[in-house]
Protein backbone atom coordinates (compact mmCIF):
# COMPACT_ATOMS: atom_id res chain seq x y z
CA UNK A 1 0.00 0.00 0.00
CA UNK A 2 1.40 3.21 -0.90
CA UNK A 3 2.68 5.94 1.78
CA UNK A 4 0.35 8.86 2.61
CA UNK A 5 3.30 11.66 1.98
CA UNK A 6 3.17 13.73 5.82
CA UNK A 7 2.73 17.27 4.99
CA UNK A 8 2.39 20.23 8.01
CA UNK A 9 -1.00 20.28 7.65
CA UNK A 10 -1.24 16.53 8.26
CA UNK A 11 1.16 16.42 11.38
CA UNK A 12 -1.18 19.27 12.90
CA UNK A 13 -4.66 17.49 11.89
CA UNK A 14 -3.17 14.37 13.57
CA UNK A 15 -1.98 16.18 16.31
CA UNK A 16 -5.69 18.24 16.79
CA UNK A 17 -6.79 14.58 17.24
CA UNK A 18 -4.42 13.39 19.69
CA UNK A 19 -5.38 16.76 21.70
CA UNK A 20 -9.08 16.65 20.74
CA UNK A 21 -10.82 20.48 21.37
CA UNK A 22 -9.76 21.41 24.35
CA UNK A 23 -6.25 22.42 22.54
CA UNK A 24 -5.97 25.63 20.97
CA UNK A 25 -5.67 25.49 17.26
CA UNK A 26 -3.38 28.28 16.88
CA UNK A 27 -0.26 29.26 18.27
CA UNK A 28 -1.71 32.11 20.50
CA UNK A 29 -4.70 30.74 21.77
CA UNK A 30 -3.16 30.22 25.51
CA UNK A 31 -3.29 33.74 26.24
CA UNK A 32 -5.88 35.50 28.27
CA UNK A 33 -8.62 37.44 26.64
CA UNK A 34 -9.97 40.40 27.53
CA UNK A 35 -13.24 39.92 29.28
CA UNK A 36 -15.78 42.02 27.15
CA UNK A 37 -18.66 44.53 29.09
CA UNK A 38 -21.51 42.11 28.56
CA UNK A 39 -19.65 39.52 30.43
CA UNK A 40 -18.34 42.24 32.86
CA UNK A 41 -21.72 43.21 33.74
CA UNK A 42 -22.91 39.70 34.15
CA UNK A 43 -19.83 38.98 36.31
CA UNK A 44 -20.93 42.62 38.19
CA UNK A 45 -24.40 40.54 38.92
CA UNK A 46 -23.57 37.85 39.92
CA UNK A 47 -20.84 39.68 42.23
CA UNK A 48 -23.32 41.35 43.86
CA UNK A 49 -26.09 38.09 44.16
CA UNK A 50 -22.78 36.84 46.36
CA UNK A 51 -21.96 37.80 49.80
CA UNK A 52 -17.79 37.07 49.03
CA UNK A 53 -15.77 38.30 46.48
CA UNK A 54 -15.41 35.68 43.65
CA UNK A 55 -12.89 35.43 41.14
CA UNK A 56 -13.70 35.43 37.24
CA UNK A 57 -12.87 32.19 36.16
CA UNK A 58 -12.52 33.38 32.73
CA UNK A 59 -9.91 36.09 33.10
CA UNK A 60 -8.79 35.12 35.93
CA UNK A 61 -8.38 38.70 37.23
CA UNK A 62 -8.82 38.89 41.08
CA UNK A 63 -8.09 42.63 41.54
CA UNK A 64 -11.05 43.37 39.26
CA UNK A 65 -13.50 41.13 41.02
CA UNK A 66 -12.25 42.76 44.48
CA UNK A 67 -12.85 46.07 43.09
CA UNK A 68 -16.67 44.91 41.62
CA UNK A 69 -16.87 44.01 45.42
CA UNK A 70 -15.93 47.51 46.58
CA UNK A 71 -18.32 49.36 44.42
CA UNK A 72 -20.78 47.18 45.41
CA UNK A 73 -20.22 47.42 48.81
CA UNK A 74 -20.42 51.36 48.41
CA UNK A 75 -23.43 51.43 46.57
CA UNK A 76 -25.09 49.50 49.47
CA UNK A 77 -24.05 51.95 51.96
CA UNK A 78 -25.55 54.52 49.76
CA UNK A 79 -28.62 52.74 49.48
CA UNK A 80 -29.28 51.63 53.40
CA UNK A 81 -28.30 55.64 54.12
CA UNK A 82 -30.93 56.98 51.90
CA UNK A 83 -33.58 54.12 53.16
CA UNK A 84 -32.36 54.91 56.76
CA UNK A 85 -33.14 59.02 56.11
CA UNK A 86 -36.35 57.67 55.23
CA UNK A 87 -37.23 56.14 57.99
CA UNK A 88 -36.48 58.54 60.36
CA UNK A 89 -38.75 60.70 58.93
CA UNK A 90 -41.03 58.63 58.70
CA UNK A 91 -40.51 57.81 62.56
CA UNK A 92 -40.49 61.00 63.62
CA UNK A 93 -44.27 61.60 61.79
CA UNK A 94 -45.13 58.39 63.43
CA UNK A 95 -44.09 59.77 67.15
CA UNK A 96 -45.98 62.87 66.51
CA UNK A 97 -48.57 61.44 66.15
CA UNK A 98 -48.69 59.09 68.56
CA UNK A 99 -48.12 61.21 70.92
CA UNK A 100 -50.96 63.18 70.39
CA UNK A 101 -52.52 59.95 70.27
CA UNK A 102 -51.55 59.42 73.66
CA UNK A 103 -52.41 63.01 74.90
CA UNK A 104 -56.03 62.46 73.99
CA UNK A 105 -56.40 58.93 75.84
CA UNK A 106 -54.64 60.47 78.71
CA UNK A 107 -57.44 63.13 79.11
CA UNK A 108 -59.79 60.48 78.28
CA UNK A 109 -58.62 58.61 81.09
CA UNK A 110 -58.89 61.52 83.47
CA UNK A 111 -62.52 62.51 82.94
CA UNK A 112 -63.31 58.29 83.30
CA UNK A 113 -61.44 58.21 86.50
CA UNK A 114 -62.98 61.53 87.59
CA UNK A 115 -66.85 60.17 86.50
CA UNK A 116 -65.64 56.80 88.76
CA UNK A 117 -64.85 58.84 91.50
CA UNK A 118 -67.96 61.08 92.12
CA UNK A 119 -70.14 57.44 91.32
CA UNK A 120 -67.89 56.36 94.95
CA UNK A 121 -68.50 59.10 96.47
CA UNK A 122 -71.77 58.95 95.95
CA UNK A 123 -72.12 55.59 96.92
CA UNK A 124 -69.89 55.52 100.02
CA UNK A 125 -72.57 58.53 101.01
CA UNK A 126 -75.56 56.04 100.49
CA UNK A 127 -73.57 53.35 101.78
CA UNK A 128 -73.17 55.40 105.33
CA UNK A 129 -76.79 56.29 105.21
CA UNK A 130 -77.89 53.61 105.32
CA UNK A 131 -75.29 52.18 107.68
CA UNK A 132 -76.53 54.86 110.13
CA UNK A 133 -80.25 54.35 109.40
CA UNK A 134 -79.57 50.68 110.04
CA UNK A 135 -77.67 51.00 113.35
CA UNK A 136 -80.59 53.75 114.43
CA UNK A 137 -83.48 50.97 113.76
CA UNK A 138 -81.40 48.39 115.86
CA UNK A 139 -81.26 50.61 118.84
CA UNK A 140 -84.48 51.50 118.24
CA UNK A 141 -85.39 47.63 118.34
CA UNK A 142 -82.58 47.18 121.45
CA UNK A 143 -84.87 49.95 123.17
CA UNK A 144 -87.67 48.46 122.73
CA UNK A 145 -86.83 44.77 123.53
CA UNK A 146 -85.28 45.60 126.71
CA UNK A 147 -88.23 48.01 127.93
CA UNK A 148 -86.98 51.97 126.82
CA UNK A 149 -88.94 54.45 128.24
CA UNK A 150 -91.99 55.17 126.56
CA UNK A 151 -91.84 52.77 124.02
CA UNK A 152 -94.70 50.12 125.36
CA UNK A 153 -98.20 50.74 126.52
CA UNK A 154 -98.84 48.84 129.93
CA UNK A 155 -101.85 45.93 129.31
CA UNK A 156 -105.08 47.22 130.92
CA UNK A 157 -106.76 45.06 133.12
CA UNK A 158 -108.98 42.26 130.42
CA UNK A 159 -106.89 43.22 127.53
CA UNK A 160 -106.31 40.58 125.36
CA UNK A 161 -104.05 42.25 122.93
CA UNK A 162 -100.20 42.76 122.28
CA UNK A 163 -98.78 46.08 123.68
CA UNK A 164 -98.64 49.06 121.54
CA UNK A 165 -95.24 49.85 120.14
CA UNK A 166 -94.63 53.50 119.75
CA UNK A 167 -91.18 54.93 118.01
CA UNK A 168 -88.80 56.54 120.20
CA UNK A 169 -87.82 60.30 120.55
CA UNK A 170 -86.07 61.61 117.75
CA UNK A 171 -84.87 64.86 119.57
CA UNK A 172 -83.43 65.36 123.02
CA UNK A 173 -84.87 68.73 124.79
CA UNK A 174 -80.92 69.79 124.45
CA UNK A 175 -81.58 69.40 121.00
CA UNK A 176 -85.04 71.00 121.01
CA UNK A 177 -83.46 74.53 122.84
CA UNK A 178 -80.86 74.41 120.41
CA UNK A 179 -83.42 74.61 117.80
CA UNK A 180 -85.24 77.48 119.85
CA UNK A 181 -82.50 79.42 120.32
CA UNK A 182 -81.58 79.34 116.59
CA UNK A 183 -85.17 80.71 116.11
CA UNK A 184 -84.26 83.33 118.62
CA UNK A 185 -81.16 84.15 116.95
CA UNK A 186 -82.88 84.66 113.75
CA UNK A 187 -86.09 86.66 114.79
CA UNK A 188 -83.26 89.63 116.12
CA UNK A 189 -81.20 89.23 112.96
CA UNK A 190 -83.97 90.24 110.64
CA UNK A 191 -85.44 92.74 113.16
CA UNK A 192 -82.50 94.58 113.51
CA UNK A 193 -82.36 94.68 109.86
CA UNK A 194 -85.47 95.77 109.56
CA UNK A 195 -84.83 98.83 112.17
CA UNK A 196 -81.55 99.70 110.31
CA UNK A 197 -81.95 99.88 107.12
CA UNK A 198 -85.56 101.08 106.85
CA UNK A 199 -85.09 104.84 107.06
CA UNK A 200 -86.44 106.78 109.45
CA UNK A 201 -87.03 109.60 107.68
CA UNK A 202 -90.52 107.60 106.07
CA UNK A 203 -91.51 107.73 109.39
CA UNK A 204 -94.69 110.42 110.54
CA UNK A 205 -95.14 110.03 114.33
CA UNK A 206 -98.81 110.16 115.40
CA UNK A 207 -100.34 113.07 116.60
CA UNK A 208 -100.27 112.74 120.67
CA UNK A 209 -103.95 112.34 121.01
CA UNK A 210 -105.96 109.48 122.78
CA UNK A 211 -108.91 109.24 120.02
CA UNK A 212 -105.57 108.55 117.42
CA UNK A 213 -104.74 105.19 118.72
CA UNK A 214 -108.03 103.79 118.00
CA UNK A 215 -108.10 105.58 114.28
CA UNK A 216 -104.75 103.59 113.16
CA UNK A 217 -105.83 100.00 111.89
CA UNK A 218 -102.62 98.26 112.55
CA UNK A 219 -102.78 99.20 116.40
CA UNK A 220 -105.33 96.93 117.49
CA UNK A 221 -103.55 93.92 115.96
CA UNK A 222 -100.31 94.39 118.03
CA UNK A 223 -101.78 95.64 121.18
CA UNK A 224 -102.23 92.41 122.50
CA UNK A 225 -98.52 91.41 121.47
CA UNK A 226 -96.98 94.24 122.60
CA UNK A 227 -99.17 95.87 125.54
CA UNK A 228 -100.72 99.45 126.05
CA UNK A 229 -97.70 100.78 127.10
CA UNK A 230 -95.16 99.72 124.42
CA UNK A 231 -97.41 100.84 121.84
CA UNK A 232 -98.05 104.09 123.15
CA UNK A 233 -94.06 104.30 123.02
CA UNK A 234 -94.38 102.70 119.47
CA UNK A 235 -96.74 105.39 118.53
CA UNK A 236 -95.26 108.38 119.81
CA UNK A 237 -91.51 108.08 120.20
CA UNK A 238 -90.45 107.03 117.04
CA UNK A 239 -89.20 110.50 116.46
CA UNK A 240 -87.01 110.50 119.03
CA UNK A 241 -83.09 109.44 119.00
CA UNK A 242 -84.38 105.78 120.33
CA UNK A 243 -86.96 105.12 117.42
CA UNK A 244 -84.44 102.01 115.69
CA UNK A 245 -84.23 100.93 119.03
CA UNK A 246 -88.30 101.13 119.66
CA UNK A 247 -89.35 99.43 116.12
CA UNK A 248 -86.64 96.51 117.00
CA UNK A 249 -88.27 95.71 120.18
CA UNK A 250 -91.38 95.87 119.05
CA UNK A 251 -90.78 93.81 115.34
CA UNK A 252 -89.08 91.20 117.91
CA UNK A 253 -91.87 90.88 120.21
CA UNK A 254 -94.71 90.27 117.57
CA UNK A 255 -92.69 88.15 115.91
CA UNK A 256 -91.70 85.82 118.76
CA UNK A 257 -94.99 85.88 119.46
CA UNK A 258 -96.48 84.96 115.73
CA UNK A 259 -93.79 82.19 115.67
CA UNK A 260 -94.76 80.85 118.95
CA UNK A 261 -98.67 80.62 118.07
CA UNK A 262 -97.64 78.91 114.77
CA UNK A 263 -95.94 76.13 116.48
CA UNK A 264 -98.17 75.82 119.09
CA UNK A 265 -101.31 75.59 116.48
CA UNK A 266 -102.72 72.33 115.74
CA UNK A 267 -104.09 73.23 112.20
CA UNK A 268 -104.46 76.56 110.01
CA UNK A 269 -108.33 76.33 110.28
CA UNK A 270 -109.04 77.72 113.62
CA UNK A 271 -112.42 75.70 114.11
CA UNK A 272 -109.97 72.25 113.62
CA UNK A 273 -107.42 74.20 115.66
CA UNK A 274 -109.70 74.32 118.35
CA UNK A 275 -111.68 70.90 118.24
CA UNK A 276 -108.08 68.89 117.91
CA UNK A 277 -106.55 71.21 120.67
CA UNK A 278 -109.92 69.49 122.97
CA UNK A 279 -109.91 66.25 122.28
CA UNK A 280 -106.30 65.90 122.92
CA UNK A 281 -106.58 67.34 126.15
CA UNK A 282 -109.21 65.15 127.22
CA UNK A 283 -106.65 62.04 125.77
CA UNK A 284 -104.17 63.17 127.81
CA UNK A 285 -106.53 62.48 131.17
CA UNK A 286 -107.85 59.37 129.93
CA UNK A 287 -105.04 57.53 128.29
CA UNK A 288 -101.68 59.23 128.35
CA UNK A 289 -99.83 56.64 127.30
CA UNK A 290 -101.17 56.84 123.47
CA UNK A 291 -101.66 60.85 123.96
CA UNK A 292 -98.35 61.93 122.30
CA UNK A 293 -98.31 58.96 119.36
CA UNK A 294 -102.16 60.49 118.82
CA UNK A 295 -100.40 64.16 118.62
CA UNK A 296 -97.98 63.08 116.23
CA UNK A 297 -100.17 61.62 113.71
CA UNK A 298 -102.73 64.00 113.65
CA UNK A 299 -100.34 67.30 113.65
CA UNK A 300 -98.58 65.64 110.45
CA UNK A 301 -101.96 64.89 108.85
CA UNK A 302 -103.65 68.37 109.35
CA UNK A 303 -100.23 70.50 108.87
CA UNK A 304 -97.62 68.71 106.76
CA UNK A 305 -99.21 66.27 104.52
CA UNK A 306 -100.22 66.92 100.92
CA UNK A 307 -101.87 70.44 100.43
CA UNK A 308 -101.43 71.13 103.79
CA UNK A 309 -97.82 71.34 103.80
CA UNK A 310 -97.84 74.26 100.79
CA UNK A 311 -100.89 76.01 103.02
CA UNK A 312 -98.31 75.68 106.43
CA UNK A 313 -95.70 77.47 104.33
CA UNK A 314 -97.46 80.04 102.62
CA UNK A 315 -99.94 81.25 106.26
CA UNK A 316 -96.52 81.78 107.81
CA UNK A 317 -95.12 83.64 105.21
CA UNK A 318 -98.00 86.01 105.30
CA UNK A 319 -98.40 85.79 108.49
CA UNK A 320 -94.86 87.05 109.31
CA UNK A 321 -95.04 89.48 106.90
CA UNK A 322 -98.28 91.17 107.57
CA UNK A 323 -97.08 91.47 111.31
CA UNK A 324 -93.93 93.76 110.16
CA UNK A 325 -95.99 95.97 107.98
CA UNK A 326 -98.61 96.81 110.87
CA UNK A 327 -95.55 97.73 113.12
CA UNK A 328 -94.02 99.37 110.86
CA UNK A 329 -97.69 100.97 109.73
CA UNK A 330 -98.03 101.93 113.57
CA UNK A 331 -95.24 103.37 114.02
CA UNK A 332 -95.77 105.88 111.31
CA UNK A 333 -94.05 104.50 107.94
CA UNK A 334 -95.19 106.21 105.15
CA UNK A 335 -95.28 103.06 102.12
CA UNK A 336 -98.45 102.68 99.95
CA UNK A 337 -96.88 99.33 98.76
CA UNK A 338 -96.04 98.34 101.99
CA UNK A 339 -96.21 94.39 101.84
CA UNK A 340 -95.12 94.47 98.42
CA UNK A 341 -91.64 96.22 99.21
CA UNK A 342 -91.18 94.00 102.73
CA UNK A 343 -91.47 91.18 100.68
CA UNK A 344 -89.40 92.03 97.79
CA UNK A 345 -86.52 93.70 100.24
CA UNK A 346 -86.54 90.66 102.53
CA UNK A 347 -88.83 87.78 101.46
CA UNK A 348 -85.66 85.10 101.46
CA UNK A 349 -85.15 85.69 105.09
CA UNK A 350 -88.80 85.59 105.92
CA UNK A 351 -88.69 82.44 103.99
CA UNK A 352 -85.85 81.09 106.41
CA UNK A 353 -87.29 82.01 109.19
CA UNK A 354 -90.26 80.24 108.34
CA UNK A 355 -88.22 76.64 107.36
CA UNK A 356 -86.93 77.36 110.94
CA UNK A 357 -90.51 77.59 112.60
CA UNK A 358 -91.71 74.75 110.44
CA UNK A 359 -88.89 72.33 111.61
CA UNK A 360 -89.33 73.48 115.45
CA UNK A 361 -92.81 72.30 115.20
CA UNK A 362 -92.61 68.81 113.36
CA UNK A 363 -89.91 68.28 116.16
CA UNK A 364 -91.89 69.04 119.05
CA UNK A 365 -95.13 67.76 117.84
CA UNK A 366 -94.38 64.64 115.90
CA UNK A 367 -91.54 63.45 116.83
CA UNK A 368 -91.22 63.76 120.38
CA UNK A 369 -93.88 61.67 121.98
CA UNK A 370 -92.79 60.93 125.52
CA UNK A 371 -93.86 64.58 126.63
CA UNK A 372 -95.14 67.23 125.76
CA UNK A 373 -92.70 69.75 124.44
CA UNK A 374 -94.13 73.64 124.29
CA UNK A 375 -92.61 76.86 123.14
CA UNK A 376 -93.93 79.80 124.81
CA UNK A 377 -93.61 83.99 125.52
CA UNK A 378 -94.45 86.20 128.25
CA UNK A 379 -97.33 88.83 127.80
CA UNK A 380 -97.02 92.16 128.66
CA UNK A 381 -97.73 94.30 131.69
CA UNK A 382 -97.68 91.35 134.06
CA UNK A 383 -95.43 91.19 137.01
CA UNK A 384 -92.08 89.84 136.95
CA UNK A 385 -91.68 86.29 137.57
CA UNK A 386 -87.73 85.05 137.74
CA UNK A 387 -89.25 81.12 137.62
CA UNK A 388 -90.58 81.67 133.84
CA UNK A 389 -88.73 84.68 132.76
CA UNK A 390 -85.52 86.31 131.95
CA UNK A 391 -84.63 90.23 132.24
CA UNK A 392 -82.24 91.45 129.57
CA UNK A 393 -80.73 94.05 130.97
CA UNK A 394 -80.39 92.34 134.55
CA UNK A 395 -79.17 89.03 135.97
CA UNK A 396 -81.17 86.83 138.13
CA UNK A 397 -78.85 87.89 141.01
CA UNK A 398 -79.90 90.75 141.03
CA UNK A 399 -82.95 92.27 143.11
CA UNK A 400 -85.94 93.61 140.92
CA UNK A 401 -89.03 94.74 142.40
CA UNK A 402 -91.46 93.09 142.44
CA UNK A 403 -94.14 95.98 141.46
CA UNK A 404 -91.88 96.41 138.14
CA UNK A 405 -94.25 94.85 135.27
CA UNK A 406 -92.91 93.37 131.88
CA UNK A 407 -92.89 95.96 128.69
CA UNK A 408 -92.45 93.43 126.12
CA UNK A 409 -91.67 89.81 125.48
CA UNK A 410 -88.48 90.15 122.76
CA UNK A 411 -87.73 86.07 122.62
CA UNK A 412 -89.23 82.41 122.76
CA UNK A 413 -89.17 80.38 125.29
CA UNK A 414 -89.30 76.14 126.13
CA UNK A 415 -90.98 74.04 128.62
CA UNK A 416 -91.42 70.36 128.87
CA UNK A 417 -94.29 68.68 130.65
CA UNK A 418 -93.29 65.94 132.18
CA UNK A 419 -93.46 63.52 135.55
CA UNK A 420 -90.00 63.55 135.72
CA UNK A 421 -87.93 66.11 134.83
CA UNK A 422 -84.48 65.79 133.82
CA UNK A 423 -81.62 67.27 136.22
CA UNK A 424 -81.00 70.63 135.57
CA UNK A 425 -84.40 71.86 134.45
CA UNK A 426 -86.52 74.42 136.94
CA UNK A 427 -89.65 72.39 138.20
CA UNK A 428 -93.25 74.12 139.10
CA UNK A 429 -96.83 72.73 139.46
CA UNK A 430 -97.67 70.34 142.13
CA UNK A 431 -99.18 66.67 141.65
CA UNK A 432 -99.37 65.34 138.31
CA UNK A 433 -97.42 66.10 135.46
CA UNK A 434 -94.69 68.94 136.08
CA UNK A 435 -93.49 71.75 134.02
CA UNK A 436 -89.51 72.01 133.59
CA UNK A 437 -88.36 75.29 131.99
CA UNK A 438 -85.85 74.25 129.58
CA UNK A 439 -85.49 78.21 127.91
CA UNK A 440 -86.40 81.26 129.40
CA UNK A 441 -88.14 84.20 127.13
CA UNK A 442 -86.24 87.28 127.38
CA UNK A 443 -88.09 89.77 127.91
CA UNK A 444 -87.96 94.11 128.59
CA UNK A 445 -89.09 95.43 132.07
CA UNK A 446 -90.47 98.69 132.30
CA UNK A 447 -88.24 100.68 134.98
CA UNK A 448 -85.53 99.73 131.66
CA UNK A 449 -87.32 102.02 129.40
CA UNK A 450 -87.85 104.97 131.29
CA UNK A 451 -85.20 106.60 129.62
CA UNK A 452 -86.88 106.87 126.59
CA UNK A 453 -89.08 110.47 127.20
């Protein structure tokens, strides 16, 4: 077989075989070529899909894939500085607002804990009501279980039924003066007032003739509260340096005395007045032991239940009122609207006075029932008696004659009728039931007012 004649290009086909592809068919295919910019940013992406610097396999350049890694590393700063910016302002918005936020539920807060605290209040307040009211209704019951005084009705001879059970006293007769002498206190307040501010410059003093006192209208109505001879000063004097001093005894006396017969009433109708006033006194002989639970419910029925209670208020109103304009009328004020400008000038204080009267009397008629609790004054031009009476201007040291009558009553006074009387009290009246003087009315003597010419 003939020889295949080796040429160059045959030594390098053969040799291409021996090497297969991965040799480089030319001379100066084992240098390193340049890596172009498509495969440089490829290599850039997947540089920065790594957390480590890589090296590119194709160029083999490690310096260039360290500084890919820089940049990228910059860029990222860049990036997590400008998203960082971002959120802080977006923080501070946020705290803004919360804290407004907050602000408002803190106020909120407040007015719910304020709203809880006036609900305890007001039930720690019904809470010790009641706790009182409780405790009051077991002594009560205490009282009555172990015999209190007053509070069971002794079995009559062929009775059959339970005792009676009546309530206790609500009031002790300390308590009951108290409550007198805040009357008292009152009646001079607005008196004085009265006198003080009213001037006397209004004032025409009656002529000084006999046939005058029976032409003024308003004399016979306080005549029998203030006597002849205080209302001849009343009339006359009021002139005179000591005429404030005259119309404040005098608005004092018919006060007192008004107040006093208001308590004392048993109704505003005078024929029930009078019929109730009877049959208690004959109650009071015959069975004393119901007499002062029979006073109680009646005086509440006929003076402080339903219409009743608006009539009590408005009679004593009117009542109290009408009594300053007559003085005030006798004494020579000249006012065509008389009542009309007392009332508007000092109707609240009338209207005091009056809550004053009205709780005096629902104490000492309802709810004291173990005696018999009475306020009362001294008339006029009757001798001096230091048992029922006080002098103002003396003490009971002192001698007074006895010739020297009373000029006017100027304050209430309190007795209690009783079997017996408590220590301290001044006892009079003989068998039976006794009367201790609890207050004494105050009252002007004559021989005091002499100055007054």
């Amino acid at each position: 077989m003939p020889k295949t004649p080796v040429t160059r290009s045959t030594r390098n086909s053969n040799k291409n075989k021996l090497l297969g592809d991965s040799a480089p068919a030319k001379a100066g295919s084992s240098r390193s070529k340049k890596p172009s910019k498509g495969s440089q940013r490829s290599g850039l992406e997947t540089t920065n899909s790594s957390s480590t610097p890589t090296m590119d396999l194709t160029t083999g350049n490690v310096e260039k894939a360290y500084e890919n890694e820089n940049h990228r590393k910059i860029g990222i700063r860049g990036g997590k500085r400008v998203q960082s910016h971002d959120l802080f302002s977006v923080s501070v918005t946020t705290d803004s607002e919360a804290g407004s936020t907050s602000n408002q539920r803190k106020r909120l807060i407040d007015l719910q804990l304020q709203t809880l605290m006036r609900k305890q209040a007001a039930l720690q307040k019904e809470y010790d009501d009641l706790k009182h009211s409780m405790e009051k209704d077991a002594c009560l019951q205490c009282r009555s279980k172990f015999g209190g005084a007053q509070e069971y009705r002794a079995l009559t001879p062929g009775e059959s039924h339970p005792p009676i059970v009546f309530k206790a006293d609500a009031f002790s007769n300390a308590e009951i003066r108290v409550m007198v002498e805040s009357l008292n206190s009152d009646i001079v307040t607005l008196c004085s007032s009265i006198a003080d501010e009213i001037s006397l410059g209004d004032f025409v003093p009656i002529a000084p003739h006999p046939l005058v006192v029976d032409a003024v209208p308003a004399v016979d109505c306080i005549t029998g509260a203030l006597g002849r001879h205080f209302t001849h000063l009343l009339l006359y004097k009021t002139d005179t340096h000591h005429g404030r001093l005259v119309v404040r005894l005098a608005l004092q006396s018919i006060l007192s005395k008004t107040c006093a017969d208001l308590v004392q009433s048993w109704s505003m109708d005078m024929t029930e007045r009078v019929v109730l006033q009877t049959l208690y006194g004959q109650f009071l002989i015959q069975s004393p032991g119901v007499a002062g639970h029979w006073r109680a419910m009646t005086r509440a029925r006929t003076k402080h239940t339903g219409p009743n209670s608006d009539l009590m208020l408005a009679s004593c109103e009117r009542c109290l009122i009408d009594d300053i304009v007559k003085v005030l009328s006798a004494a020579g004020w000249k006012n065509f609207n008389a009542a009309e400008t007392i009332n508007n000038k000092y109707g609240q204080r009338v209207k005091d006075l009056v809550e004053l009267v009205i709780k005096l009397d629902r104490a000492t008629g309802e709810d004291v029932v173990s005696q018999d609790l009475q306020v009362y004054i001294v008339q006029p031009d009757i001798p001096f008696a230091l048992v029922h009476m006080a002098d103002q201007n003396k003490g009971p040291s002192e001698g007074i004659s006895a010739d020297d009558l009373v000029a006017v009553c100027t304050s209430i006074g309190l007795l209690a009728k009783c079997r017996e009387p408590e220590d301290g009290g001044n006892v009079v009246g003989g068998a039976g039931p006794k009367e201790q003087i609890l207050l004494k009315p105050i009252v002007i003597l004559r021989s005091a007012l002499e100055y007054i010419k």
